[in-house]
Each structure stands twice: as C-alpha cells, then as structure tokens.
N, C-alpha and C. Protein backbone atom coordinates (compact mmCIF):
# COMPACT_ATOMS: atom_id res chain seq x y z
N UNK A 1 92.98 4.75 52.99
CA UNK A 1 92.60 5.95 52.26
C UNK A 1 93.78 6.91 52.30
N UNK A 2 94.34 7.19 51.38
CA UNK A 2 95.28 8.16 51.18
C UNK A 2 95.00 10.00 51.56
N UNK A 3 95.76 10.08 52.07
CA UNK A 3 95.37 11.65 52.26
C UNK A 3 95.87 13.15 50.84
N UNK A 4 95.49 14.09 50.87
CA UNK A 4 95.29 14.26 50.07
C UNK A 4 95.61 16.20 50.35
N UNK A 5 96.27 17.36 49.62
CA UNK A 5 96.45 18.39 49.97
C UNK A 5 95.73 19.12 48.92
N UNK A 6 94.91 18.36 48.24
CA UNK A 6 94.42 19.18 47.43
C UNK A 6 92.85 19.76 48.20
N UNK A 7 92.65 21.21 47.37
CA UNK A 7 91.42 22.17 47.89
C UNK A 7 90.20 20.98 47.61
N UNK A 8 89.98 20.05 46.13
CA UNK A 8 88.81 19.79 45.90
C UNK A 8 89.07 19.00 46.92
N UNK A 9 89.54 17.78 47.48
CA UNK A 9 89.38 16.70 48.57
C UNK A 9 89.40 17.24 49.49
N UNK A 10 89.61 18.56 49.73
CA UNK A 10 89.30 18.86 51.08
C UNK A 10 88.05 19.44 51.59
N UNK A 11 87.12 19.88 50.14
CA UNK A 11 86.00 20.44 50.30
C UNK A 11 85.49 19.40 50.19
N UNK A 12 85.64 18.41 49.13
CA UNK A 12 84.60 16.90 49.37
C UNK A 12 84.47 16.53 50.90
N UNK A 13 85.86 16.85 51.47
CA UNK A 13 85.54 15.59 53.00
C UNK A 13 84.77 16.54 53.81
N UNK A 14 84.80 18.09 53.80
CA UNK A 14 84.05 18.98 54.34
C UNK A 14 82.34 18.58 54.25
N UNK A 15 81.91 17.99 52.89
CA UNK A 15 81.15 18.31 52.31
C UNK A 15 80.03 16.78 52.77
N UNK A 16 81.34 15.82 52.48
CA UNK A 16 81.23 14.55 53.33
C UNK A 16 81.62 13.98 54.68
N UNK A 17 81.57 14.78 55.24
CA UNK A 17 81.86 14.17 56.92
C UNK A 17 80.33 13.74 57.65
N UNK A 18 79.43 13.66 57.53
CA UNK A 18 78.17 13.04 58.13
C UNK A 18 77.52 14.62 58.42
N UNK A 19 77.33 15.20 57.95
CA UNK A 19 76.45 16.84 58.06
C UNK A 19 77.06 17.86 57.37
N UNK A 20 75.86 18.38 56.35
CA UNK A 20 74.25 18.11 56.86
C UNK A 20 73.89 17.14 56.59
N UNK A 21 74.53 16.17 54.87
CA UNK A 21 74.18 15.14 54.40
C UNK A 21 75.09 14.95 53.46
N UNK A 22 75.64 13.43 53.60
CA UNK A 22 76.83 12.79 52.64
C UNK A 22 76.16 11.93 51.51
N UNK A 23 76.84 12.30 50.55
CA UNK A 23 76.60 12.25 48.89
C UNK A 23 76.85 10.58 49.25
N UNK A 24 76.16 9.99 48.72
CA UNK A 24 76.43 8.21 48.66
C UNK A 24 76.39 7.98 47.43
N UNK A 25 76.96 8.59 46.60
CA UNK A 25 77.55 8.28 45.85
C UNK A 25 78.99 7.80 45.85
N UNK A 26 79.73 7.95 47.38
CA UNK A 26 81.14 7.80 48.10
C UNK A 26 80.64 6.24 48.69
N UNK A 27 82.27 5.55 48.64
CA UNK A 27 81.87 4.64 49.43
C UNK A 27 82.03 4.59 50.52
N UNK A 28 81.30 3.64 51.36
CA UNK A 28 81.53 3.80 52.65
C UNK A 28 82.60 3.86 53.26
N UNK A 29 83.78 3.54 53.15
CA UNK A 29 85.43 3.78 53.82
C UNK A 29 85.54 4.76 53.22
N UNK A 30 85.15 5.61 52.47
CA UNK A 30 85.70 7.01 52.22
C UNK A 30 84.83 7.79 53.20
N UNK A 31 83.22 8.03 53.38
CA UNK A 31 82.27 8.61 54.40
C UNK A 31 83.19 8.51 55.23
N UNK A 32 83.74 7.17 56.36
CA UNK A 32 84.15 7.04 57.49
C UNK A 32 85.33 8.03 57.67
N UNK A 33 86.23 7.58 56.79
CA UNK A 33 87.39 8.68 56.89
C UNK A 33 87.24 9.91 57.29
N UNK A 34 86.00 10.76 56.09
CA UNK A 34 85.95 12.17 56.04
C UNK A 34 85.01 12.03 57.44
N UNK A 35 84.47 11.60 58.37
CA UNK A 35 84.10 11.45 59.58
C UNK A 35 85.23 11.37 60.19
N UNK A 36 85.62 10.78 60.10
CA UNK A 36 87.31 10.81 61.11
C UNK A 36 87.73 11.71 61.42
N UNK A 37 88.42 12.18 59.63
CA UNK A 37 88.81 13.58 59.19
C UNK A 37 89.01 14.79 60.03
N UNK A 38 87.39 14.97 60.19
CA UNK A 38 86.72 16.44 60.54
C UNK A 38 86.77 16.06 61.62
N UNK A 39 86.13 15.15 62.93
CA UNK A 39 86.26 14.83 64.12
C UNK A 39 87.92 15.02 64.86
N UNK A 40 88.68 14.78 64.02
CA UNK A 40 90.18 15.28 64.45
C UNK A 40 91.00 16.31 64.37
N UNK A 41 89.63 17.47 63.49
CA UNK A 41 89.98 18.91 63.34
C UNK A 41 90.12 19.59 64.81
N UNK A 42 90.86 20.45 64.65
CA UNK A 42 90.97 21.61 66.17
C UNK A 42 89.70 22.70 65.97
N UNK A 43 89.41 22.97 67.26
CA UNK A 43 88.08 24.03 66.58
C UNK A 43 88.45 24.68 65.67
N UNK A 44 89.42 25.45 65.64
CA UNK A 44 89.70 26.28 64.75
C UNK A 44 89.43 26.03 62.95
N UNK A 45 89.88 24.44 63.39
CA UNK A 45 90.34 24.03 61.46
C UNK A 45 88.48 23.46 61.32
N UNK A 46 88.08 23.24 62.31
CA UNK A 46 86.37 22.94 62.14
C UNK A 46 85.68 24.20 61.73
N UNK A 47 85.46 25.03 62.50
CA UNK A 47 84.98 26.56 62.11
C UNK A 47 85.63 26.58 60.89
N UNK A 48 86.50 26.49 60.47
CA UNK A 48 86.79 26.58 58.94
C UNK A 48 86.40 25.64 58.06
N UNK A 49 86.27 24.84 58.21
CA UNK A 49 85.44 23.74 57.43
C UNK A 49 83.99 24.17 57.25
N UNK A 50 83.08 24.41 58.08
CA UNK A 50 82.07 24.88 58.44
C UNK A 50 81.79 25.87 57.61
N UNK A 51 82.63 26.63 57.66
CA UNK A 51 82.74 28.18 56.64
C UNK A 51 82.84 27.74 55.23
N UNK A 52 83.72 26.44 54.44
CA UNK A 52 83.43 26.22 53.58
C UNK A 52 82.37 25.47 53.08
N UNK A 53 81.41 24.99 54.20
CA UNK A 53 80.22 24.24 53.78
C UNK A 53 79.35 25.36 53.38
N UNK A 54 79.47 26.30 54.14
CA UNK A 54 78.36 27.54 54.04
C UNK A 54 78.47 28.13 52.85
N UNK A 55 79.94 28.52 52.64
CA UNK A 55 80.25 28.72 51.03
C UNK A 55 79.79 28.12 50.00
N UNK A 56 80.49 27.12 50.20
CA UNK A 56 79.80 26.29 48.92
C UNK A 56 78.06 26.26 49.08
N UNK A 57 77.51 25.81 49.98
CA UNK A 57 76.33 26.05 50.06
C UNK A 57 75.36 27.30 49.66
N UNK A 58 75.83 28.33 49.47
CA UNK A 58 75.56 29.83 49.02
C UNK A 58 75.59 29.35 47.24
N UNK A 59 76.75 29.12 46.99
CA UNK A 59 76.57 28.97 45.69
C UNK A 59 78.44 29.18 45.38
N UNK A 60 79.13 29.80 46.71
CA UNK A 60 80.69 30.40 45.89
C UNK A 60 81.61 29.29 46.30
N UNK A 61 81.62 28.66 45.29
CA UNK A 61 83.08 27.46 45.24
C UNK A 61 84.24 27.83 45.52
N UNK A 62 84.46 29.13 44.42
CA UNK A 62 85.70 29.51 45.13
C UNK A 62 86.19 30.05 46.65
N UNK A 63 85.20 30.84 47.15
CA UNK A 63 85.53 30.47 48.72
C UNK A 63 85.56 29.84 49.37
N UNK A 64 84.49 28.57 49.08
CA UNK A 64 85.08 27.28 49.61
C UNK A 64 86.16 26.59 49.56
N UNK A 65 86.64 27.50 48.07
CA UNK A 65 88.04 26.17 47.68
C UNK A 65 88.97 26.44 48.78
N UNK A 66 89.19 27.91 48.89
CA UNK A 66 90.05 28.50 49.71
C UNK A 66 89.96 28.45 50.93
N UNK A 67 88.92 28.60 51.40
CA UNK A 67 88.96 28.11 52.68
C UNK A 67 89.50 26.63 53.14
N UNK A 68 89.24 25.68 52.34
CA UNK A 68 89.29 24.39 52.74
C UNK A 68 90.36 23.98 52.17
N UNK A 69 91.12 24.83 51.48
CA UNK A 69 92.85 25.08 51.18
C UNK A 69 93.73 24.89 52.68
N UNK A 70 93.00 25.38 53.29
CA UNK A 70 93.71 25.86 54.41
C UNK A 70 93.95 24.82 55.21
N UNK A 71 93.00 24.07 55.26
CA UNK A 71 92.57 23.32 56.26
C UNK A 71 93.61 22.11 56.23
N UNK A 72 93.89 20.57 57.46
CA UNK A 72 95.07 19.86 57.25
C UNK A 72 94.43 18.50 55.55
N UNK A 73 95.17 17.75 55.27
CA UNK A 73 94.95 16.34 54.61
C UNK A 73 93.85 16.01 55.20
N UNK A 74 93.06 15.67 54.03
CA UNK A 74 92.09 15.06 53.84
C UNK A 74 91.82 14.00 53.02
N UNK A 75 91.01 13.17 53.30
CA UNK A 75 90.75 11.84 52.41
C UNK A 75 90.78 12.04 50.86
N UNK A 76 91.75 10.97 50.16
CA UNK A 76 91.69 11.40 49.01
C UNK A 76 90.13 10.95 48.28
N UNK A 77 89.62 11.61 47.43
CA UNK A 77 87.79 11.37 47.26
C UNK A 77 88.40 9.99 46.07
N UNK A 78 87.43 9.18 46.79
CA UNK A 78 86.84 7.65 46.61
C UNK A 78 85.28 7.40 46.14
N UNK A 79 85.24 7.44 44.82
CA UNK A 79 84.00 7.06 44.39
C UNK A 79 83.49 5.53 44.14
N UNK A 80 82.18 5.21 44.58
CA UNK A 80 81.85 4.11 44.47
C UNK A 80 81.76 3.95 42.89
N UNK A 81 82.68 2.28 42.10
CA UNK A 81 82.54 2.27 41.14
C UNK A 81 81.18 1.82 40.22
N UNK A 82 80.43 2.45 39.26
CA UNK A 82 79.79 2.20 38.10
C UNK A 82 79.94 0.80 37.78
N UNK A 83 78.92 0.05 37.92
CA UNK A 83 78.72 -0.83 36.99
C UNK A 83 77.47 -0.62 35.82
N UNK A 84 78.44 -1.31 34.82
CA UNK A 84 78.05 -1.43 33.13
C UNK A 84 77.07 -2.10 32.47
C-alpha cells in the first residue's frame, strides 16, 4: 500500500482505522494498513486524528481536511473493485 500526503487519504485512513466503524467498501489490505497507520501515530498525531473524525462527523470536512493535513502518510485509499 503506498503512502500517501494527501488531506483526503488521510481523512479516509482516520475515518478507516477500525473506529467507530470502517466503510467496507475498502479492501481488506487497505482497513489493515489504516489500522497500522493510526496505531503508529504519537498521541499527539492520534488526538489529531480523533479531532478530524469528530469534524467530519459534525458535518465540517473542511476541518477535517485540515486537521488530517497535518497528520504523517497515510494509506493511499484502495477501493474494492466493482464488478459488472
């Protein structure tokens, strides 16, 4: 899984690390990662993650974006593919 400096992959892996609940619409080696991910955050960069779940969870993306701007590489987002 490639890592990734962008705000949206960093709010996805926020969003997907195993809490409160991961979108399975991801595949499973991407879940694991953004579990990894966040488990190898310093409190600090966790409390900030946290802060962008809450954000986004309120309804404001853009403080999430920014917050989770901040934060280190994150999994680049891996969607399970569509079949036709």
């Amino acid at each position: 899984m490639s890592p990734s400096d962008d705000p949206h992959d960093k709010l996805k892996a926020c969003l997907n690390h195993g809490w409160p609940d991961p979108d399975e619409d991801f595949s499973p080696d991407y879940l694991a990662a953004c579990k990894r991910w966040f488990e190898a955050l310093s409190p600090r960069a966790r409390n900030t993650a946290v802060a962008a779940i809450a954000a986004y969870g309120r309804g404001d993306e853009i403080a999430a974006l920014e917050l989770a701007g901040v934060l280190p590489q994150a999994p680049r987002v891996a969607l399970i593919p569509v079949d036709e």
